[in-house]
N, C-alpha and C. Protein backbone atom coordinates (compact mmCIF):
# COMPACT_ATOMS: atom_id res chain seq x y z
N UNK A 1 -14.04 -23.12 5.09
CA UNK A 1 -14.01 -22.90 3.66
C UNK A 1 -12.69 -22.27 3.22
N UNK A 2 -12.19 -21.52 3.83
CA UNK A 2 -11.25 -20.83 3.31
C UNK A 2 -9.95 -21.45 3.81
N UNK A 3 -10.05 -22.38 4.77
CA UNK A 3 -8.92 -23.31 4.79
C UNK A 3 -8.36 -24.13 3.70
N UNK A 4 -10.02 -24.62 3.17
CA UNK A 4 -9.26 -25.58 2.01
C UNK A 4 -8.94 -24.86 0.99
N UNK A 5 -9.13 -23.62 0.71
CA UNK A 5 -8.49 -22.69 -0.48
C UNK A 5 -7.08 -22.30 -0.39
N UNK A 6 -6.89 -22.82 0.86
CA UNK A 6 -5.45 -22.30 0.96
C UNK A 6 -4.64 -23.98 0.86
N UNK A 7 -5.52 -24.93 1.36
CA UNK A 7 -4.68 -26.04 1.14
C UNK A 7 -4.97 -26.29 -0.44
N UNK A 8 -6.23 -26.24 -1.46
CA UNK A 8 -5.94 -26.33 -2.80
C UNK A 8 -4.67 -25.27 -3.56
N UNK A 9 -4.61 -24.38 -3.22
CA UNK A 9 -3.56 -23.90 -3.59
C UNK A 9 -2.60 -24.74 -3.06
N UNK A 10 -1.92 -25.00 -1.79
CA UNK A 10 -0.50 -25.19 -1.89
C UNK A 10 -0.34 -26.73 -2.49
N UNK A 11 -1.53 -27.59 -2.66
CA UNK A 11 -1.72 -28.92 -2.77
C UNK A 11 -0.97 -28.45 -4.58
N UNK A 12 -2.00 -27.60 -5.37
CA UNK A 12 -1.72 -27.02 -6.62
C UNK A 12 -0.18 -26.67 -6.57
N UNK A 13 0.45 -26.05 -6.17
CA UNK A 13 1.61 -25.71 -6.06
C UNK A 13 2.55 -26.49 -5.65
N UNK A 14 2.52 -27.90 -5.39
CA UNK A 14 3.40 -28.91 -4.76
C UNK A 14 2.67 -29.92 -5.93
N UNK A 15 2.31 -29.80 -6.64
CA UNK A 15 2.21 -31.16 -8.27
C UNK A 15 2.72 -30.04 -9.03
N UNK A 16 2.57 -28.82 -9.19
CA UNK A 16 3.28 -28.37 -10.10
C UNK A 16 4.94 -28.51 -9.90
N UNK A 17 5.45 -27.86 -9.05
CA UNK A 17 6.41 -28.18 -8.84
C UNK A 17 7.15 -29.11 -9.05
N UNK A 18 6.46 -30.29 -8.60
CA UNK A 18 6.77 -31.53 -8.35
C UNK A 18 6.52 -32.22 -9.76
N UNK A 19 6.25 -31.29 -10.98
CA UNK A 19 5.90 -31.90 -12.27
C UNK A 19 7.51 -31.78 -13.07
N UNK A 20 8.04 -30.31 -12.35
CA UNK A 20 9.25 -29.87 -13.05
C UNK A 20 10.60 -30.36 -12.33
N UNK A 21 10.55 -31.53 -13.22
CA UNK A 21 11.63 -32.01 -13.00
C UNK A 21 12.59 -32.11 -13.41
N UNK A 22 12.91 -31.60 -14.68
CA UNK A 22 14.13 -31.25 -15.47
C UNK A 22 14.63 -29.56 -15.06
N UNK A 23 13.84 -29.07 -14.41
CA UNK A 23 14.36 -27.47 -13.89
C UNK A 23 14.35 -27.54 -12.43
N UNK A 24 14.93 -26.90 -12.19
CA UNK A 24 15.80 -26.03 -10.86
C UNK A 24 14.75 -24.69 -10.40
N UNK A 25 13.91 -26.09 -9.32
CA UNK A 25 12.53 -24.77 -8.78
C UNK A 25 12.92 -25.15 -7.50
N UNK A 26 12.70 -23.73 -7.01
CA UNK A 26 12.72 -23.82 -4.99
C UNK A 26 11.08 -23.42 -4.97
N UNK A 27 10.91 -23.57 -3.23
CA UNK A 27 9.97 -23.70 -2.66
C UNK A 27 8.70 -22.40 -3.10
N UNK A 28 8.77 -21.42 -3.75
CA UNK A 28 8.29 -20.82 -4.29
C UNK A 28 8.40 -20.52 -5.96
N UNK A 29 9.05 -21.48 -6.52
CA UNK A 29 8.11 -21.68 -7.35
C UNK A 29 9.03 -21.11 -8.51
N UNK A 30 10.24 -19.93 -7.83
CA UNK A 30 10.90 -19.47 -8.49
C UNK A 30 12.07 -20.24 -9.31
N UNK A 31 12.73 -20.21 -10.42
CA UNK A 31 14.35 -20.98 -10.61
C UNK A 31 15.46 -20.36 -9.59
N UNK A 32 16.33 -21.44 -9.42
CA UNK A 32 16.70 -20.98 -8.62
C UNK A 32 18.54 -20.95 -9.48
N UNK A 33 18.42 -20.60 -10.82
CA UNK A 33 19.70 -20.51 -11.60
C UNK A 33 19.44 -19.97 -12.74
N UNK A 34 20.40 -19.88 -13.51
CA UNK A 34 20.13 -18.59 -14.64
C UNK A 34 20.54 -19.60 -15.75
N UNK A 35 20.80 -19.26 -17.01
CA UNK A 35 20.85 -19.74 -18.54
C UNK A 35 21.41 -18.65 -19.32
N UNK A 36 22.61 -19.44 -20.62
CA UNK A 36 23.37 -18.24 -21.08
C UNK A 36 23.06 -19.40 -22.49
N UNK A 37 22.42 -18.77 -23.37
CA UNK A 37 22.04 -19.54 -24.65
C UNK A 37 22.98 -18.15 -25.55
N UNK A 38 22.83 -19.16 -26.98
CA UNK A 38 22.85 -18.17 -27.96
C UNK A 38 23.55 -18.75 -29.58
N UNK A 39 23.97 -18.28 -30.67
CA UNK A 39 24.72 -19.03 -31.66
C UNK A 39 25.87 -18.53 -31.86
N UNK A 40 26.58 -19.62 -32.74
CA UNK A 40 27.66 -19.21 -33.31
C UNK A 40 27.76 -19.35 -34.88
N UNK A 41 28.64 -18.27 -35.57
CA UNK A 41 27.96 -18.45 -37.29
C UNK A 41 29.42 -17.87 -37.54
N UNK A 42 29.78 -18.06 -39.05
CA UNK A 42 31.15 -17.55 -39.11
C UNK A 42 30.49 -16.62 -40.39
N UNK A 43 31.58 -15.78 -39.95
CA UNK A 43 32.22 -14.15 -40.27
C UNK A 43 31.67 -13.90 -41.94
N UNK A 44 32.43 -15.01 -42.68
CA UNK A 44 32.55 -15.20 -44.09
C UNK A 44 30.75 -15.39 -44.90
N UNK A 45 30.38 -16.71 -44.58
CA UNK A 45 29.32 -16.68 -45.38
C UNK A 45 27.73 -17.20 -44.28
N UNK A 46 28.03 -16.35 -43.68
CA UNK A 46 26.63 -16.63 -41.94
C UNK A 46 26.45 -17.93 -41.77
N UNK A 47 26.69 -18.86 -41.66
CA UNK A 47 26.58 -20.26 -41.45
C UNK A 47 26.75 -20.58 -40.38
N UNK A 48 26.00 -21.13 -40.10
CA UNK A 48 26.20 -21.82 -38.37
C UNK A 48 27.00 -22.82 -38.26
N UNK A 49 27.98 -22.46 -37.02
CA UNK A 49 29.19 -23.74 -37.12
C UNK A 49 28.76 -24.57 -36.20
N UNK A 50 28.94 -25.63 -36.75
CA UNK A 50 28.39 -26.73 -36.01
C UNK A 50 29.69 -27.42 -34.95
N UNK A 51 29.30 -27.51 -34.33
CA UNK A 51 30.81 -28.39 -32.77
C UNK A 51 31.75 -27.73 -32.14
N UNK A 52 31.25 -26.10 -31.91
CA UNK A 52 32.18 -25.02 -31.61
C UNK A 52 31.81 -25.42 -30.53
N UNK A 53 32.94 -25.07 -29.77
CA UNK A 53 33.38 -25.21 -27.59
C UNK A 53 33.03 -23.84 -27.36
N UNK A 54 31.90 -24.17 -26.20
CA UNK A 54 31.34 -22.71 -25.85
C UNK A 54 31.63 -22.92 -24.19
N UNK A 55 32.64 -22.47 -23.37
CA UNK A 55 33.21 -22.34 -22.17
C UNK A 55 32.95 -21.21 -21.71
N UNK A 56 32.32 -21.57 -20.56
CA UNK A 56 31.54 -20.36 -19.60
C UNK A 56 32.55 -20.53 -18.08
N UNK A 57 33.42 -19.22 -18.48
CA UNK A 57 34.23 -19.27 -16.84
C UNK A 57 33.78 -18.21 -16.00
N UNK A 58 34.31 -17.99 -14.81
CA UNK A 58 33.62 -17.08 -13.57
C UNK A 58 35.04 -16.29 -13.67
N UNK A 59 34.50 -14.98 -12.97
CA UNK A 59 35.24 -14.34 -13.10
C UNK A 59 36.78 -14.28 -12.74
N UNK A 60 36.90 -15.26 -11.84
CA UNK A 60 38.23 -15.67 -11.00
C UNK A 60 39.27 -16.84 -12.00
N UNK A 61 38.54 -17.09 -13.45
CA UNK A 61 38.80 -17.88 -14.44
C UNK A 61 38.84 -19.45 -13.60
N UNK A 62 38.21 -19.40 -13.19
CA UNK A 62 36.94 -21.14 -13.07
C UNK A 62 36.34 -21.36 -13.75
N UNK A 63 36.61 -22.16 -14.17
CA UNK A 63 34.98 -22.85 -15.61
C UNK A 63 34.13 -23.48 -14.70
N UNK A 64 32.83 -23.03 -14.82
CA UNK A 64 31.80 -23.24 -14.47
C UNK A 64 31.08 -24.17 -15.38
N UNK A 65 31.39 -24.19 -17.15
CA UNK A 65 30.56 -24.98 -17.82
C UNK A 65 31.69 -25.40 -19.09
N UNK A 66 31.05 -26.36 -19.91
CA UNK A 66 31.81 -26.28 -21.03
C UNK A 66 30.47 -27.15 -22.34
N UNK A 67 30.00 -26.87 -22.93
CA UNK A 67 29.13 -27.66 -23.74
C UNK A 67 29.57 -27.16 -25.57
N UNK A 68 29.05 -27.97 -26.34
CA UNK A 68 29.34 -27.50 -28.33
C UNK A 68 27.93 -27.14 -28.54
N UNK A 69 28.34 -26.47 -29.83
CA UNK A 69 26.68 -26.30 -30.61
C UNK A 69 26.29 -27.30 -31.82
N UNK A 70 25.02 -27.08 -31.53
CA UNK A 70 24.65 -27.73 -32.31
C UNK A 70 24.94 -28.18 -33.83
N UNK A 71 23.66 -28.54 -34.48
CA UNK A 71 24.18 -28.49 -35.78
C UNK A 71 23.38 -27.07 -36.77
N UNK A 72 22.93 -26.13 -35.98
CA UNK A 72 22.30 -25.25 -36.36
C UNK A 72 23.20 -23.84 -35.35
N UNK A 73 24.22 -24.51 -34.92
CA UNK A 73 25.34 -23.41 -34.25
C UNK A 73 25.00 -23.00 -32.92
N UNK A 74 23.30 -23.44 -32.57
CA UNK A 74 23.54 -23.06 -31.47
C UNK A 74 23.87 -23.58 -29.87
N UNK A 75 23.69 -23.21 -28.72
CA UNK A 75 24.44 -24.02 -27.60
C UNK A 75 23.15 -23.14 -26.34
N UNK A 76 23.38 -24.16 -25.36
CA UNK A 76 22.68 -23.52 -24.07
C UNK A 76 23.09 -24.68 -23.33
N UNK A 77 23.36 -23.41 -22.31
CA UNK A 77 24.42 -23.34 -20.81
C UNK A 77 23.06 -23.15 -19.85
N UNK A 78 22.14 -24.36 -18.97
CA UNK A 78 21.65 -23.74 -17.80
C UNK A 78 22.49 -24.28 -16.56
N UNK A 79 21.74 -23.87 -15.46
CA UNK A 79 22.08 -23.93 -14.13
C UNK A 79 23.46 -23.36 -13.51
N UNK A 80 23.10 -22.01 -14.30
CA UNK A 80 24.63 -21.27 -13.36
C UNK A 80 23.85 -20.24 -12.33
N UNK A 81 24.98 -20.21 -11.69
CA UNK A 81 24.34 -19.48 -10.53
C UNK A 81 24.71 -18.06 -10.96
N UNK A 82 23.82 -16.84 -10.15
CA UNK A 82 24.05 -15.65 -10.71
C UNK A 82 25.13 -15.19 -10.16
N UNK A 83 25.99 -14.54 -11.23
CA UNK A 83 27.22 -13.92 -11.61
C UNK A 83 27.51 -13.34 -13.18
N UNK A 84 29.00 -13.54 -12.55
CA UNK A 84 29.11 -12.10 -13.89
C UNK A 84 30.52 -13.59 -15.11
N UNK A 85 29.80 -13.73 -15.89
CA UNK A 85 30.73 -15.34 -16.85
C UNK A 85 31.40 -14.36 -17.61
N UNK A 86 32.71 -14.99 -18.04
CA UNK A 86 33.77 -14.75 -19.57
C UNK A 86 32.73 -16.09 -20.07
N UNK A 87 32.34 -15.83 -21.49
CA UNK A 87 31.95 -16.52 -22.10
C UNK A 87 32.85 -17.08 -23.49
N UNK A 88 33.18 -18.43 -23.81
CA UNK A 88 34.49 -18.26 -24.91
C UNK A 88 33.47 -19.19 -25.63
N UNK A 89 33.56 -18.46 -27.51
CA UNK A 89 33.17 -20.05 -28.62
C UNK A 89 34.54 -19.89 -29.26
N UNK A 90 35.13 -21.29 -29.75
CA UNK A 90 36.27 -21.23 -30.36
C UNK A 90 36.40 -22.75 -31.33
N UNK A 91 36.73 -22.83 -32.11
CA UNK A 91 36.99 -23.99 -33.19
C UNK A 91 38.03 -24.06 -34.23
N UNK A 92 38.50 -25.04 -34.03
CA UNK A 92 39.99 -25.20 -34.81
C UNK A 92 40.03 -24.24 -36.42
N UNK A 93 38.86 -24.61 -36.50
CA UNK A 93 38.66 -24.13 -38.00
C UNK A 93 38.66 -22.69 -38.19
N UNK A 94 38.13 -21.44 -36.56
CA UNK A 94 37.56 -20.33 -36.92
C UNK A 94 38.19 -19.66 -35.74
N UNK A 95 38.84 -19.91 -34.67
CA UNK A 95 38.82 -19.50 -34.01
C UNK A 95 38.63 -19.27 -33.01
N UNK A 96 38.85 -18.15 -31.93
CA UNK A 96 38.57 -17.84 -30.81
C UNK A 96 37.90 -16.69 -31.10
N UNK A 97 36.89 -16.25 -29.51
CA UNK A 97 36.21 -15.36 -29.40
C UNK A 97 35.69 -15.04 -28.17
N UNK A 98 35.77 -14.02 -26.85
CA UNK A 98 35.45 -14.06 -26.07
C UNK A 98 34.27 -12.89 -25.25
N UNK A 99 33.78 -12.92 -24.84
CA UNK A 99 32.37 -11.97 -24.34
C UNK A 99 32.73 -12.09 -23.45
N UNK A 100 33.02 -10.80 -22.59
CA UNK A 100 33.18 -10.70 -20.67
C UNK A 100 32.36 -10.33 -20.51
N UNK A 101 32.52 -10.81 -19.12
CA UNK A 101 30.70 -10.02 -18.07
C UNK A 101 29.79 -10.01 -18.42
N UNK A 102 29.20 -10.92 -18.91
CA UNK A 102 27.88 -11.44 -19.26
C UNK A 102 27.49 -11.59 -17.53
N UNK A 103 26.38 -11.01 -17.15
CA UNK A 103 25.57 -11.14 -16.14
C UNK A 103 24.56 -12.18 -16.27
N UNK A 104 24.74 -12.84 -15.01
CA UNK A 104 23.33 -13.88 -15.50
C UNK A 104 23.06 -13.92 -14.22
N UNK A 105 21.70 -13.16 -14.06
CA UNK A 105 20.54 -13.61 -12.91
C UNK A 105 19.92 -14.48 -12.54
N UNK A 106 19.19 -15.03 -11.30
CA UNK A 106 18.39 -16.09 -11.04
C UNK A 106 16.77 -15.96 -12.08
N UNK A 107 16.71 -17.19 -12.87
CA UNK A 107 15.90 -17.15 -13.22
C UNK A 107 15.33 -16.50 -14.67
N UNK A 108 16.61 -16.17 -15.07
CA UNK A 108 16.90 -15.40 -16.75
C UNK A 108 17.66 -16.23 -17.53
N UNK A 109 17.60 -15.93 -18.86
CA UNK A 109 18.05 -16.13 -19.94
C UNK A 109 18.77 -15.22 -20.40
N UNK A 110 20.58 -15.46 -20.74
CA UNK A 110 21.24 -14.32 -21.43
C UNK A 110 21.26 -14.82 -22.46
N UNK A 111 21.30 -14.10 -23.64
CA UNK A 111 21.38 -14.99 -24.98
C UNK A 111 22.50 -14.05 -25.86
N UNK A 112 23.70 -14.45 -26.04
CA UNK A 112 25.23 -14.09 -26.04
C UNK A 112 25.65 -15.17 -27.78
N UNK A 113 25.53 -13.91 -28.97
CA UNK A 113 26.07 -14.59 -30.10
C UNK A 113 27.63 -14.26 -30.81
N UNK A 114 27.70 -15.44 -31.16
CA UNK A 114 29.22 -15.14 -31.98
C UNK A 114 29.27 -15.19 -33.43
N UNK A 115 30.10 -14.34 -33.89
CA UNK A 115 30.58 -14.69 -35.43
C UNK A 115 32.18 -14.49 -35.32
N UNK A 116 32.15 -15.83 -35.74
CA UNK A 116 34.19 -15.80 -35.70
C UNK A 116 34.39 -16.08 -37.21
N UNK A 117 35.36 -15.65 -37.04
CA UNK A 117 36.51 -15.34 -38.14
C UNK A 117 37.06 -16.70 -38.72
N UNK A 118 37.20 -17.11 -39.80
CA UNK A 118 38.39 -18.27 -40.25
C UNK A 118 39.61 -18.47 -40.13
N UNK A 119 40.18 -19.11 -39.29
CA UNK A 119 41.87 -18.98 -39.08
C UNK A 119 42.48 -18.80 -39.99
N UNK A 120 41.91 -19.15 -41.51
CA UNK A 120 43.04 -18.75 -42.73
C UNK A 120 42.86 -17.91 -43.32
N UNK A 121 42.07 -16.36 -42.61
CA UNK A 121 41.93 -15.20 -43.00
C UNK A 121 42.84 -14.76 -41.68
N UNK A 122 43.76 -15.11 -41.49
CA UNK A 122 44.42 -14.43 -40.22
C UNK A 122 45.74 -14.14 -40.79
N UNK A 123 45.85 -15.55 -42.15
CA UNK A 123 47.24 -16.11 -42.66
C UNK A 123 47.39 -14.99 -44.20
C-alpha cells in the first residue's frame, strides 16, 4: 500500500512537471532561473513608453539579455541565472537609465522600474 503512494506521488510529480513546458523546472520541481520584470514611464507626464531597450548585463559587462516594452511600458527578462545584473532602459526619445546590482535568485521575480527623463529637457 504504501508503495503505490509513493509511486502516485512521483507518477503526480512527473505530469506536472512534464505539463510545464514553457518554464525552467528541475527534478524537484523547483525553477531553476530567476526573472527581472518591471516598467518604464517618463518623468514628464507618467506614461508608459512603449519600445524602450531594456539590457540586462552581468557584472563583468556581458549582456545576458536584451528585450523592449511593451505597449503599456512594460518588459520581462526570464531565465537568468542567479547573479547580481546592471539593468539599462533607454530610448532615443528619453534616454538612458541604469539600476546596478539587481540580485536575481533561483526561482524569483525582481521587479526593477524606470522613469526617464526627455532628451529635450537636457537641452
Amino acid at each position: 500500500m504504501i508503495k503505490f503512494y509513493y509511486l502516485g506521488i512521483a507518477l503526480l510529480f512527473f505530469f506536472y512537471s512534464a505539463s510545464m513546458k514553457n518554464h525552467s523546472v528541475n527534478w524537484i520541481g523547483i525553477a531553476n532561473s530567476g526573472t527581472i520584470s518591471g516598467q518604464v514611464m517618463s518623468l514628464i507626464d507618467e506614461r508608459p513608453i512603449e519600445g524602450a531597450t531594456i539590457t540586462v548585463n552581468k557584472s563583468d559587462g556581458s549582456s545576458a539579455a536584451v528585450t523592449k516594452t511593451d505597449e503599456n511600458g512594460f518588459f520581462i527578462v526570464p531565465g537568468l541565472a542567479a547573479h547580481q545584473y546592471n539593468v539599462i532602459a533607454e530610448n532615443h526619445e528619453f534616454g538612458r537609465l541604469v539600476i546596478s546590482r539587481v540580485p536575481v535568485a533561483i526561482g524569483n521575480e525582481v521587479t526593477t522600474h524606470f522613469i526617464l527623463t526627455p532628451v529635450e529637457a537636457y537641452h
